[in-house]
N, C-alpha and C. Protein backbone atom coordinates (compact mmCIF):
# COMPACT_ATOMS: atom_id res chain seq x y z
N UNK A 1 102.68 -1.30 2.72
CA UNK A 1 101.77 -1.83 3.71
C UNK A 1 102.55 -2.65 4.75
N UNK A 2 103.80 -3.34 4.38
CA UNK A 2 104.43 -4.19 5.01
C UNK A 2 105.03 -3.01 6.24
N UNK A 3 105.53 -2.00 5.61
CA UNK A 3 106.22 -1.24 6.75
C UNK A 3 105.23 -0.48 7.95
N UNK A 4 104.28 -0.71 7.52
CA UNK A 4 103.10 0.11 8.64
C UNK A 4 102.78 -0.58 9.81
N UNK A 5 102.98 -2.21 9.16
CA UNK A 5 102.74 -3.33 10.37
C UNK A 5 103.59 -3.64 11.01
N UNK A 6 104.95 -3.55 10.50
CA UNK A 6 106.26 -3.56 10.45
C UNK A 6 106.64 -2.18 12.23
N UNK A 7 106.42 -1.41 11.54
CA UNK A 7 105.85 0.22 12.50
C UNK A 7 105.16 -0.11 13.69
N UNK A 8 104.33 -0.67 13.41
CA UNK A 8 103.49 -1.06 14.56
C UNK A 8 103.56 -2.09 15.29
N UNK A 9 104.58 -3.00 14.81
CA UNK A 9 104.82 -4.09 16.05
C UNK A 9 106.51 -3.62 16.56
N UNK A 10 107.35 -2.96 15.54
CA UNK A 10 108.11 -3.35 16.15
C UNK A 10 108.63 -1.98 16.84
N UNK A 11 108.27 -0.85 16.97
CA UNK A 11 108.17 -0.05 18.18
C UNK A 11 109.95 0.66 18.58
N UNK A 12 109.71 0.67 19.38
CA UNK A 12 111.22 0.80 19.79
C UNK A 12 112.56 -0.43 20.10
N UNK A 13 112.19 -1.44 20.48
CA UNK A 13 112.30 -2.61 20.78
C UNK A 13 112.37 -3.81 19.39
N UNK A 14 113.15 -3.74 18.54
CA UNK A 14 113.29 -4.66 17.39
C UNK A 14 113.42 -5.82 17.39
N UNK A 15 112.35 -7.19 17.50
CA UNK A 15 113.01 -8.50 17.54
C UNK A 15 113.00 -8.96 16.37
N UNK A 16 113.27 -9.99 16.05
CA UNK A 16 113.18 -10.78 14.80
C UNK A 16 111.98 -11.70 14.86
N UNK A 17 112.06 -11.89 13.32
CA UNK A 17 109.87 -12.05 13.11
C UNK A 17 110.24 -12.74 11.73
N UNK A 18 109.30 -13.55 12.21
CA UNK A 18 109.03 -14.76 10.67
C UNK A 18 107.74 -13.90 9.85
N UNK A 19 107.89 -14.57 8.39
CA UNK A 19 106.70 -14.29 7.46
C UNK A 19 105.34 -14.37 8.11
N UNK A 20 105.32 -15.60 8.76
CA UNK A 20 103.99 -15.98 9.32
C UNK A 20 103.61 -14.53 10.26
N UNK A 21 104.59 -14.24 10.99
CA UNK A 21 104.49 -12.96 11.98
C UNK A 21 103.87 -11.69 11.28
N UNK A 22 104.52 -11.29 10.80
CA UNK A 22 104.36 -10.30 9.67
C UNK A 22 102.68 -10.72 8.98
N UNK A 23 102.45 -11.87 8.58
CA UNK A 23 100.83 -12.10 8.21
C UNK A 23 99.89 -11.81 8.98
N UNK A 24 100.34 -12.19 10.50
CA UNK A 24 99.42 -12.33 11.74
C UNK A 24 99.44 -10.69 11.78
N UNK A 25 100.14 -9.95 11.63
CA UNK A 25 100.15 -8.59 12.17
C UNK A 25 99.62 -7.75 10.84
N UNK A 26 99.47 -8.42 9.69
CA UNK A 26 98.68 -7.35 8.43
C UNK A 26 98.16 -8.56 7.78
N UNK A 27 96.80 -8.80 7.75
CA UNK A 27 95.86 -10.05 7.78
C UNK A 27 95.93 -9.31 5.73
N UNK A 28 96.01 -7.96 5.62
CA UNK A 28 95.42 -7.52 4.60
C UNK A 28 96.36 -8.14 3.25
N UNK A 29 97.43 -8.85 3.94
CA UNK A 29 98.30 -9.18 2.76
C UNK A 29 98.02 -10.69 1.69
N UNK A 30 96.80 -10.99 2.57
CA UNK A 30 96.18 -11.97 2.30
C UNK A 30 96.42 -13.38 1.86
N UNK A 31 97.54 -13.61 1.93
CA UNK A 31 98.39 -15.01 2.45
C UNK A 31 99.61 -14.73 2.52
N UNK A 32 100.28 -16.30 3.74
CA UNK A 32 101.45 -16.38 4.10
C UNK A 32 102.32 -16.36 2.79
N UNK A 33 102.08 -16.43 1.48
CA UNK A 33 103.20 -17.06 0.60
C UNK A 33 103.35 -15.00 0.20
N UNK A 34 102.31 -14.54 0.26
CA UNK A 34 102.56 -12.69 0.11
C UNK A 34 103.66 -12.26 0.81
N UNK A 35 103.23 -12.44 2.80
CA UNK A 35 104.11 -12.07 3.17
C UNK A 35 105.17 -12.55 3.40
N UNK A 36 106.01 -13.63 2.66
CA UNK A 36 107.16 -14.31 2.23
C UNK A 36 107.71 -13.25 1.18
N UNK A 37 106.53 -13.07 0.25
CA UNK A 37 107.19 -12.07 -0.57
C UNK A 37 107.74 -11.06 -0.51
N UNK A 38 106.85 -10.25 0.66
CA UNK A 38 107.02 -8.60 1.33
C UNK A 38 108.39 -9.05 1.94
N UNK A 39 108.75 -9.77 2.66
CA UNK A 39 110.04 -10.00 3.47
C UNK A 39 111.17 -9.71 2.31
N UNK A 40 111.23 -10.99 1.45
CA UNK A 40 112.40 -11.03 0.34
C UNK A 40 112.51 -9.48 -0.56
N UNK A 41 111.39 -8.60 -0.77
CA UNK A 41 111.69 -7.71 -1.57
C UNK A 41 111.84 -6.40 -0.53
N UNK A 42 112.04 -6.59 0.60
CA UNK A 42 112.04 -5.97 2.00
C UNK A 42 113.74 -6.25 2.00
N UNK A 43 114.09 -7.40 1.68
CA UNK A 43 115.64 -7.62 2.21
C UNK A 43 116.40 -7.01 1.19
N UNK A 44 115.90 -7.03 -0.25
CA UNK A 44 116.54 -6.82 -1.40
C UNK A 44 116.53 -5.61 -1.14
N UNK A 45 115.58 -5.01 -0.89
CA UNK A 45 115.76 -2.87 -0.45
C UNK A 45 116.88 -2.47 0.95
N UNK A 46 117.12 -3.37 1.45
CA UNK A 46 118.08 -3.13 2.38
C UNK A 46 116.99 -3.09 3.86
N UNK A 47 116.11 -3.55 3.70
CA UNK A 47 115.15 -2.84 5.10
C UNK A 47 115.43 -3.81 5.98
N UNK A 48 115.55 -5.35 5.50
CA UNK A 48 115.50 -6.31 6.12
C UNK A 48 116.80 -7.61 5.95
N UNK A 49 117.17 -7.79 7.08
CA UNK A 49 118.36 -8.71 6.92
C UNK A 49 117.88 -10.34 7.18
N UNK A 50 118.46 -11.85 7.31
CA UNK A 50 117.99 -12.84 8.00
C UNK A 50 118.59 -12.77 9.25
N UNK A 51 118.01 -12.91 9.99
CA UNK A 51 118.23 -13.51 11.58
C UNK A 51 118.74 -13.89 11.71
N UNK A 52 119.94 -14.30 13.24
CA UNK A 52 120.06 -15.91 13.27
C UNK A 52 118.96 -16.72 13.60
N UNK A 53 119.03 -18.01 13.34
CA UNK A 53 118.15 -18.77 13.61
C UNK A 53 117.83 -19.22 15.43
N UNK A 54 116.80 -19.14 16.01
CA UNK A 54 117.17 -19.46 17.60
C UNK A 54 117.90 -20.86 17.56
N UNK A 55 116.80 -21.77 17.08
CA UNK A 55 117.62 -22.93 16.64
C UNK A 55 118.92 -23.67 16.11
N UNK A 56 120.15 -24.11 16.67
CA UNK A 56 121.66 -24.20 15.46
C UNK A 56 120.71 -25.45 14.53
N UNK A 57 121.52 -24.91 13.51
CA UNK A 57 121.08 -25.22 11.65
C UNK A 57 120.99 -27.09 12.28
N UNK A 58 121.71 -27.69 12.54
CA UNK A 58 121.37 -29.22 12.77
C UNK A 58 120.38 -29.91 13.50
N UNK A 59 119.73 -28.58 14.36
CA UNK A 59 118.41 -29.20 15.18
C UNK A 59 117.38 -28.70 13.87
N UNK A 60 117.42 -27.70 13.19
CA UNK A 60 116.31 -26.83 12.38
C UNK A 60 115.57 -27.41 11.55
N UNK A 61 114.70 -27.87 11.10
CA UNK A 61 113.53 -28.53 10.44
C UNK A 61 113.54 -27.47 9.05
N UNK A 62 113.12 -28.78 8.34
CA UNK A 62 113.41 -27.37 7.03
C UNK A 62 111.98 -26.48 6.64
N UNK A 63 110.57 -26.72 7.80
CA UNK A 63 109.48 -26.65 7.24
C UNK A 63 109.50 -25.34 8.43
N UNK A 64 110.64 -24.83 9.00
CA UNK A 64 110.29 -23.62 9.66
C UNK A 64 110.17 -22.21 8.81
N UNK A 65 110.42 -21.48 9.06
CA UNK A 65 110.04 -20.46 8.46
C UNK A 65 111.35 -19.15 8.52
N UNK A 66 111.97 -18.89 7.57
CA UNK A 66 113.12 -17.13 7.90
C UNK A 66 112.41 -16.82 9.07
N UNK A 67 114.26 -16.42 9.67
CA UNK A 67 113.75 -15.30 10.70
C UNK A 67 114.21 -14.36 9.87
N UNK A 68 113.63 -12.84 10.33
CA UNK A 68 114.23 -11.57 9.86
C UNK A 68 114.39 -10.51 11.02
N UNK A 69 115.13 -9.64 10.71
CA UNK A 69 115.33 -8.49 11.37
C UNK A 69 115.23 -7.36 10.96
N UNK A 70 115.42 -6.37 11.06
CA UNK A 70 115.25 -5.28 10.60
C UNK A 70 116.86 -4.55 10.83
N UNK A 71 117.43 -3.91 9.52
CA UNK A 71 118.51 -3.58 9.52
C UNK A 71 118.22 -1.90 10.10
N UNK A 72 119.63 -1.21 10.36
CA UNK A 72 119.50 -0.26 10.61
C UNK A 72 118.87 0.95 9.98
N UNK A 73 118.82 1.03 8.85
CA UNK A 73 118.14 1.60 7.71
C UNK A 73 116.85 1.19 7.52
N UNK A 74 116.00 -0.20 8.22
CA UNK A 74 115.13 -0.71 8.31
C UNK A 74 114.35 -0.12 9.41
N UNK A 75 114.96 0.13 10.27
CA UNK A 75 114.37 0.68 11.81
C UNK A 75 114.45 2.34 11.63
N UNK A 76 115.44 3.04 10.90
CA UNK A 76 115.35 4.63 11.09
C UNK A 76 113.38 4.23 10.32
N UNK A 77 113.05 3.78 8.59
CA UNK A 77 112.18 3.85 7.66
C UNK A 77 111.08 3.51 8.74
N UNK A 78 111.02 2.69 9.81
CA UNK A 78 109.87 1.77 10.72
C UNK A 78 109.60 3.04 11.53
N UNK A 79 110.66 3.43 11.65
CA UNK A 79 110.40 5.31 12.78
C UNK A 79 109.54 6.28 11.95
N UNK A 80 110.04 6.41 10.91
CA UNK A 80 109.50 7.61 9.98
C UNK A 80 108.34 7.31 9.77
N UNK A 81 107.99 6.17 9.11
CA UNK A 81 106.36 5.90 8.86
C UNK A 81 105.34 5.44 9.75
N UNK A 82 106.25 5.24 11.50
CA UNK A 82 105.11 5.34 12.87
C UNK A 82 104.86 6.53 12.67
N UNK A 83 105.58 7.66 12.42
CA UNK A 83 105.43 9.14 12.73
C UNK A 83 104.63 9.91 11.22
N UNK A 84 105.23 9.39 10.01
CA UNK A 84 104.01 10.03 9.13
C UNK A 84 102.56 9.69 9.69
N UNK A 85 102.22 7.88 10.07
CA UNK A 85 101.34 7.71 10.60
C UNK A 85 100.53 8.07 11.43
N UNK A 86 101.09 8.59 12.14
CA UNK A 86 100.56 9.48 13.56
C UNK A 86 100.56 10.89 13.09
N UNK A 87 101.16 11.52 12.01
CA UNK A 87 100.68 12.79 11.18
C UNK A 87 99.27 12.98 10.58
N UNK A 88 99.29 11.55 9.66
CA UNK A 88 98.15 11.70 9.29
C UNK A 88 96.96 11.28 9.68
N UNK A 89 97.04 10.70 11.09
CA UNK A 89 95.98 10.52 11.41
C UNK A 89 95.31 11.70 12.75
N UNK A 90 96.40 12.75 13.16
CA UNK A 90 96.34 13.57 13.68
C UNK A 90 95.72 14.72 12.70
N UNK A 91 96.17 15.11 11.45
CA UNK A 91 95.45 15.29 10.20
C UNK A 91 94.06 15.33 10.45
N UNK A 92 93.50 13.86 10.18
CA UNK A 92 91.98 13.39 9.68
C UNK A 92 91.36 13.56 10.90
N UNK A 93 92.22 13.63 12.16
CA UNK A 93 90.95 13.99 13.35
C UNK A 93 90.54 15.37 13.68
N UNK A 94 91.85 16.29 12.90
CA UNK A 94 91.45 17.83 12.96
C UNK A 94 90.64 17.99 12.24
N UNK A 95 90.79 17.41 10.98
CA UNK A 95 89.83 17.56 10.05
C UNK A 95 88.27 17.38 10.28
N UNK A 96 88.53 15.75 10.74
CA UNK A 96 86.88 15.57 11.22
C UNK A 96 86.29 16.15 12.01
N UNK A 97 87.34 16.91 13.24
CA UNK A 97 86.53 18.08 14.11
C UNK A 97 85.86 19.26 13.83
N UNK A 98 86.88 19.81 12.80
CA UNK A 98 86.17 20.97 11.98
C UNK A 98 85.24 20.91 11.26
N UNK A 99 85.07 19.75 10.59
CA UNK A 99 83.74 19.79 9.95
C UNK A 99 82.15 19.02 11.00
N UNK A 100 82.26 19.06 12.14
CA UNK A 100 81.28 19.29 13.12
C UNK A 100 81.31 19.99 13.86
N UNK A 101 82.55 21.33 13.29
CA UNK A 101 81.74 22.59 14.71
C UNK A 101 80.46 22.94 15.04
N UNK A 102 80.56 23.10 15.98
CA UNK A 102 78.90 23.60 16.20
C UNK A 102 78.45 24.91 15.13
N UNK A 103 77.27 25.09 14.98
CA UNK A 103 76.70 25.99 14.45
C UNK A 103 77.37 27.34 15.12
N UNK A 104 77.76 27.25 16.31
CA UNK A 104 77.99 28.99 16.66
C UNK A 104 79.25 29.57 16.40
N UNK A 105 80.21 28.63 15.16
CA UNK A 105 80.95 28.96 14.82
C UNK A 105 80.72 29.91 13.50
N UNK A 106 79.34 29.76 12.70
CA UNK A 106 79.56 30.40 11.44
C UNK A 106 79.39 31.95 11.78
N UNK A 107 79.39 32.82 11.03
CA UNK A 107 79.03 34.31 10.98
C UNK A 107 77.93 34.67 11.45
N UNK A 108 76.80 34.04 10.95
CA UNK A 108 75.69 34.64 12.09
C UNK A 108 75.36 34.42 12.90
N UNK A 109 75.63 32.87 13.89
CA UNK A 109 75.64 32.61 14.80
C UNK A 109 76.48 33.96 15.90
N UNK A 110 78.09 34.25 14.99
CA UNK A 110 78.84 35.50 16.33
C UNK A 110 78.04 36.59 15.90
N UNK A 111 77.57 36.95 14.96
CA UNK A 111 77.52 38.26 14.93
C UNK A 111 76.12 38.46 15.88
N UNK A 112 75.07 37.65 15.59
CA UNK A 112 73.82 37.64 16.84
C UNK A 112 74.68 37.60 18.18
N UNK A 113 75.49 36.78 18.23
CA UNK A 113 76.26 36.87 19.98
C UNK A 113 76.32 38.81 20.06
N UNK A 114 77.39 38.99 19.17
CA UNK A 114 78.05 39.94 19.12
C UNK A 114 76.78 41.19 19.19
N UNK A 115 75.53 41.38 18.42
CA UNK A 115 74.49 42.41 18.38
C UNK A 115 73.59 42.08 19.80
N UNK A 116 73.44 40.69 20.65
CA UNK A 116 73.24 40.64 21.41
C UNK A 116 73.71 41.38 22.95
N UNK A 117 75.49 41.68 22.69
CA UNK A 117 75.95 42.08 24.05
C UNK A 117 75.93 43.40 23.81
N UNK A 118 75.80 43.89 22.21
CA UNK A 118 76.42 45.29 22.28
C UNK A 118 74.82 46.42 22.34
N UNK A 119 73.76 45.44 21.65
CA UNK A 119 72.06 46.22 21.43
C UNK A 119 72.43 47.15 20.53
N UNK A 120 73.56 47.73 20.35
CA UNK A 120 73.36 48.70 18.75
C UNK A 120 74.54 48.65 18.25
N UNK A 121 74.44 48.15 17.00
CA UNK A 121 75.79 47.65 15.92
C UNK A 121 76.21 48.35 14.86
N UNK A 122 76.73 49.12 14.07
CA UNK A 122 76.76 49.18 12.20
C UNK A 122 77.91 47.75 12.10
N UNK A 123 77.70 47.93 10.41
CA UNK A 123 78.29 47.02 9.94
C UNK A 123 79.75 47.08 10.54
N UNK A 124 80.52 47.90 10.40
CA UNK A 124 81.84 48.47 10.39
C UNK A 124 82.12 47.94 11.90
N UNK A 125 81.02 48.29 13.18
CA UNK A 125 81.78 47.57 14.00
C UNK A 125 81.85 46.09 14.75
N UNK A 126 81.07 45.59 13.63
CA UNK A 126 80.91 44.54 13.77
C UNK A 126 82.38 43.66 12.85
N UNK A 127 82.68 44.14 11.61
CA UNK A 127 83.35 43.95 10.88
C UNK A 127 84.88 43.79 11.69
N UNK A 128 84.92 45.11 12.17
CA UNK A 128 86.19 45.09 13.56
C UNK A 128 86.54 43.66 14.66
N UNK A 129 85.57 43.55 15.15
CA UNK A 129 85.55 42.59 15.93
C UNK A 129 85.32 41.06 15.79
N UNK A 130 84.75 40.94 14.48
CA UNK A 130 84.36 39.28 13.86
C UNK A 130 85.65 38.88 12.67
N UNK A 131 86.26 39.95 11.79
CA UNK A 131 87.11 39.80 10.65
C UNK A 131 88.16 39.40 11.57
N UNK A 132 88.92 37.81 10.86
CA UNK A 132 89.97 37.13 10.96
C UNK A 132 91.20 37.49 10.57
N UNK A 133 92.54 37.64 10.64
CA UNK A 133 93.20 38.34 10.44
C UNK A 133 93.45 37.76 8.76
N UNK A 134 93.96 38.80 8.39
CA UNK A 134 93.96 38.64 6.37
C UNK A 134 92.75 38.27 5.86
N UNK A 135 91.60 38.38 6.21
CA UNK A 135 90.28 38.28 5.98
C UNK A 135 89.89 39.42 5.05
N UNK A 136 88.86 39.15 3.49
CA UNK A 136 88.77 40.01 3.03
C UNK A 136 87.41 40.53 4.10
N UNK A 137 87.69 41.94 4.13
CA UNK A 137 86.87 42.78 5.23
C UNK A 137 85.80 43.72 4.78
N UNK A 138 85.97 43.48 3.10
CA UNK A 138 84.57 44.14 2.24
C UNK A 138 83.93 43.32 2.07
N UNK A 139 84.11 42.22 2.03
CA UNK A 139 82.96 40.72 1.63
C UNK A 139 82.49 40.56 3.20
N UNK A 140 83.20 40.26 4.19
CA UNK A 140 82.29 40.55 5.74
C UNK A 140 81.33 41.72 5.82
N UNK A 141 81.99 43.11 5.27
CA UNK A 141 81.11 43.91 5.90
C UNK A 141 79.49 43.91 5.03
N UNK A 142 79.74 43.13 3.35
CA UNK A 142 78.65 42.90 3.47
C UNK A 142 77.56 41.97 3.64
N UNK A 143 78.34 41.12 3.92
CA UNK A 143 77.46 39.50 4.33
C UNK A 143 76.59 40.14 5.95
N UNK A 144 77.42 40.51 6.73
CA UNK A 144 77.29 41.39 8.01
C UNK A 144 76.01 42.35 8.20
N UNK A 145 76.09 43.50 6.51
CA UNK A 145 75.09 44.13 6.37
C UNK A 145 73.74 43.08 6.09
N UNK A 146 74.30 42.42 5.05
CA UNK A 146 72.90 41.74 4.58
C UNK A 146 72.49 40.98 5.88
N UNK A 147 73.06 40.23 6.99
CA UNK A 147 72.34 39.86 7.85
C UNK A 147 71.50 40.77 9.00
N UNK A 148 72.26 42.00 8.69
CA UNK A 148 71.47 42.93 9.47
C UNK A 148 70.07 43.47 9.11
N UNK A 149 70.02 43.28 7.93
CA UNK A 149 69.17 44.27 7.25
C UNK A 149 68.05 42.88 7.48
N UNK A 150 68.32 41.62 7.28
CA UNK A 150 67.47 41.14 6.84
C UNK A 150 66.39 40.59 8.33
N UNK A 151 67.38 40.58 9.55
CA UNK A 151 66.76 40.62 10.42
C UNK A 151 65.95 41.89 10.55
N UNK A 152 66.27 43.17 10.59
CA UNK A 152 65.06 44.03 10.74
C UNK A 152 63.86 43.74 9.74
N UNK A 153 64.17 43.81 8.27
CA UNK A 153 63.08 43.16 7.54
C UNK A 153 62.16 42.33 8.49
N UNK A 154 62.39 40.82 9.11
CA UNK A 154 61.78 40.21 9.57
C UNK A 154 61.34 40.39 10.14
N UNK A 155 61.69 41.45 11.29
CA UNK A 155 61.52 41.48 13.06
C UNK A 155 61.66 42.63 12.68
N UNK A 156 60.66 43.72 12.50
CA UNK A 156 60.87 45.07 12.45
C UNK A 156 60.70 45.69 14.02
N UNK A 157 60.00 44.75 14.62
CA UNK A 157 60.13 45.20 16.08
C UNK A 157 61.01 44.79 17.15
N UNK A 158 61.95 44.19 17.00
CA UNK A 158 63.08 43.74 17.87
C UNK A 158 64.16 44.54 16.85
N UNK A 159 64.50 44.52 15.98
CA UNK A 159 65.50 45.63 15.31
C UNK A 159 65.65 46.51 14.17
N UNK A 160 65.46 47.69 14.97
CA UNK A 160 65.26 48.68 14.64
C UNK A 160 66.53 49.04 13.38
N UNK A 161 66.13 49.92 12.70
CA UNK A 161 67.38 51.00 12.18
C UNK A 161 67.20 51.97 12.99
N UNK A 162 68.39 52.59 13.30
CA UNK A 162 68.44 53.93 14.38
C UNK A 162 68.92 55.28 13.67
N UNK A 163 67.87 56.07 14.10
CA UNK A 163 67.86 57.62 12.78
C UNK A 163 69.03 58.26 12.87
N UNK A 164 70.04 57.94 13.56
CA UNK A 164 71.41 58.58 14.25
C UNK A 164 71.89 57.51 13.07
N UNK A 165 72.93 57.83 12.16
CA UNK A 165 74.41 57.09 11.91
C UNK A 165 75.47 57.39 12.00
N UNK A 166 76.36 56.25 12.14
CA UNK A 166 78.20 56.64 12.46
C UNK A 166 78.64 56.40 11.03
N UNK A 167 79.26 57.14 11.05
CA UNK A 167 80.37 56.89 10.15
C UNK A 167 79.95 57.03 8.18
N UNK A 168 78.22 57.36 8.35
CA UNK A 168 77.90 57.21 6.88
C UNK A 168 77.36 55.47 6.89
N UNK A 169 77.85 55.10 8.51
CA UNK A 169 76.83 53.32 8.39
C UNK A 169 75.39 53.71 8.90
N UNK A 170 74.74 52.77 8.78
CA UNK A 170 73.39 52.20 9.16
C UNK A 170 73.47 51.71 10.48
N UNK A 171 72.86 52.53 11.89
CA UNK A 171 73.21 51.98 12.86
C UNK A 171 72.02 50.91 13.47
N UNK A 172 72.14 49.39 13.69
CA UNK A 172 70.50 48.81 13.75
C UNK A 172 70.79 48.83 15.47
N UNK A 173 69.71 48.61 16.24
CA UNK A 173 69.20 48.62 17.45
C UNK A 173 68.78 47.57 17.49
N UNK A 174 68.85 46.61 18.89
CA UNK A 174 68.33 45.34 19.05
C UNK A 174 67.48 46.06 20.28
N UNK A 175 66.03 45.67 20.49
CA UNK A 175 65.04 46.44 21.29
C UNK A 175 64.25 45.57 22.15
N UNK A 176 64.15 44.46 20.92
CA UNK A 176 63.66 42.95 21.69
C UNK A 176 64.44 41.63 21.61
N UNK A 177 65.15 41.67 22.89
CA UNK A 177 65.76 40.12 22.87
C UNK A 177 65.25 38.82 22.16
N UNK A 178 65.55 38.13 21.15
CA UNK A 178 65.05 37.28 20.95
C UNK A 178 65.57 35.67 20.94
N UNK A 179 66.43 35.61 21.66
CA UNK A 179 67.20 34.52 22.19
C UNK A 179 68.45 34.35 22.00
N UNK A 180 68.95 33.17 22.21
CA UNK A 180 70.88 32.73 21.78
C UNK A 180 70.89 32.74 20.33
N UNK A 181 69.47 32.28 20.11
CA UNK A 181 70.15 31.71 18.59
C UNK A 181 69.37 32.81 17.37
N UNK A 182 69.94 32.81 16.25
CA UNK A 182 69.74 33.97 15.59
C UNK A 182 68.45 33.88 15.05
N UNK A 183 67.83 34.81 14.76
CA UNK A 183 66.36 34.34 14.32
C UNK A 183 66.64 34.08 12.96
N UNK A 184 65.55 33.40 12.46
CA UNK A 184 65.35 32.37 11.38
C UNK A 184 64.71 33.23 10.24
N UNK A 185 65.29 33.59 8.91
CA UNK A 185 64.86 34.76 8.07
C UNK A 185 64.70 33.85 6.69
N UNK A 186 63.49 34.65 6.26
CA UNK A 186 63.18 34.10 5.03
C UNK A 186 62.48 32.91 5.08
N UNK A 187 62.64 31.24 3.92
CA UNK A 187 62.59 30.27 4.06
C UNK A 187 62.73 29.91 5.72
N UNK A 188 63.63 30.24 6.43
CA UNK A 188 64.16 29.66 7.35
C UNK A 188 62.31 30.19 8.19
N UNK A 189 62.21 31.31 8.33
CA UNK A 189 61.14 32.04 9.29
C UNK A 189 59.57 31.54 8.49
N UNK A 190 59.41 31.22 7.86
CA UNK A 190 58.32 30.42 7.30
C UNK A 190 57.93 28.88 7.83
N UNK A 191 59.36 28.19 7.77
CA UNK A 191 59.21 27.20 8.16
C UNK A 191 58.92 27.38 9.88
N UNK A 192 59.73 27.67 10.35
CA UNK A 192 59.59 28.36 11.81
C UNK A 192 57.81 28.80 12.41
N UNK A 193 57.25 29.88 11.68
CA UNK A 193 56.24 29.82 11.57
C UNK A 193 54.83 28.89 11.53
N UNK A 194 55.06 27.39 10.28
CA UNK A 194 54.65 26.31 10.21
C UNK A 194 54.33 25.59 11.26
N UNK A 195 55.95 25.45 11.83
CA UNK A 195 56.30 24.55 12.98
C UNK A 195 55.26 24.94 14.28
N UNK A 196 55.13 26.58 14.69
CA UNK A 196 54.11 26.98 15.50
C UNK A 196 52.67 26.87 15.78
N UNK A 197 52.47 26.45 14.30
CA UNK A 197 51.07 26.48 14.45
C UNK A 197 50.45 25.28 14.36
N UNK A 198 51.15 24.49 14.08
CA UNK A 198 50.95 22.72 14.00
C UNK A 198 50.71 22.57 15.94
């Protein structure tokens, strides 16, 4: 913990810094006599050397406080852990982005995009154009089917099955636009329903 605050004050630019300093800059160490401690077992690892004093030793009061510095081996460790730091917090913000993509990132959000521009789909070419590369492409084609199928179920009049097939697929027809967003099947189209008539 000492080296993170350590990281963060002392930057590129290394001065020398009392215990008290070091407290003021990580409150979390939770008293000055701690970060007295962090210093001494800081010097014993080689991270940290004593200062000179600004003061010569005959003006110096004995109730001041070590200076320290940071040795060379002290300043490469102060580099490395600004930069793990800034790893992992570059990390937790990708992270936190991905887990609020919008909805039109999942599968049925593209594949409605996708049956929207094209009006007649099979699984297979939908599978082409949505599967990620090294993606298993039999578990798409049937998550793909089942969303197809289940929209015609619902909406037998906006999508059709079409009596023509390619390939040995099921070709469905979109006939009636029914907006950006994918229609709401099952549970989902019940509630939907509810909501209308209230």
């Amino acid at each position: 913990m000492a080296m993170i605050g350590l990281a963060r004050q002392m930057g590129r630019k290394p001065q020398p810094f009392t215990s008290s300093d070091l407290f003021g800059w990580l409150p979390e160490l939770g008293s000055s006599k701690t970060a007295r401690l962090a210093c001494t077992m800081l010097k014993q690892r080689g991270v940290l050397t004593q200062a000179p004093h600004a003061v010569p030793d005959g003006y110096r009061r004995p109730t001041n406080p070590q200076t320290w510095q940071l040795t060379e081996n002290g300043l490469e460790i102060c580099r490395a852990t600004q930069q793990a730091a800034a790893r992992k917090a570059n990390a937790e913000t990708l992270v936190a982005h991905n887990r609020r993509q919008p909805k039109g990132h999942t599968l049925r959000y593209r594949l409605w995009s996708l049956f929207r521009i094209r009006t007649a789909l099979t699984s297979a070419d939908a599978v082409s154009v949505l599967a990620d590369a090294g993606e298993d492409t039999t578990t798409l084609q049937t998550r793909i089917s089942r969303h197809l199928r289940e929209w015609n179920a619902a909406y037998p009049d906006a999508v059709q099955i079409s009596a023509k097939r390619i390939d040995g697929h099921l070709r469905y027809v979109l006939c009636v636009d029914l907006g950006p967003t994918p229609p709401a099947i099952g549970s989902a189209q019940a509630a939907a329903k509810t909501e209308g008539k209230a």
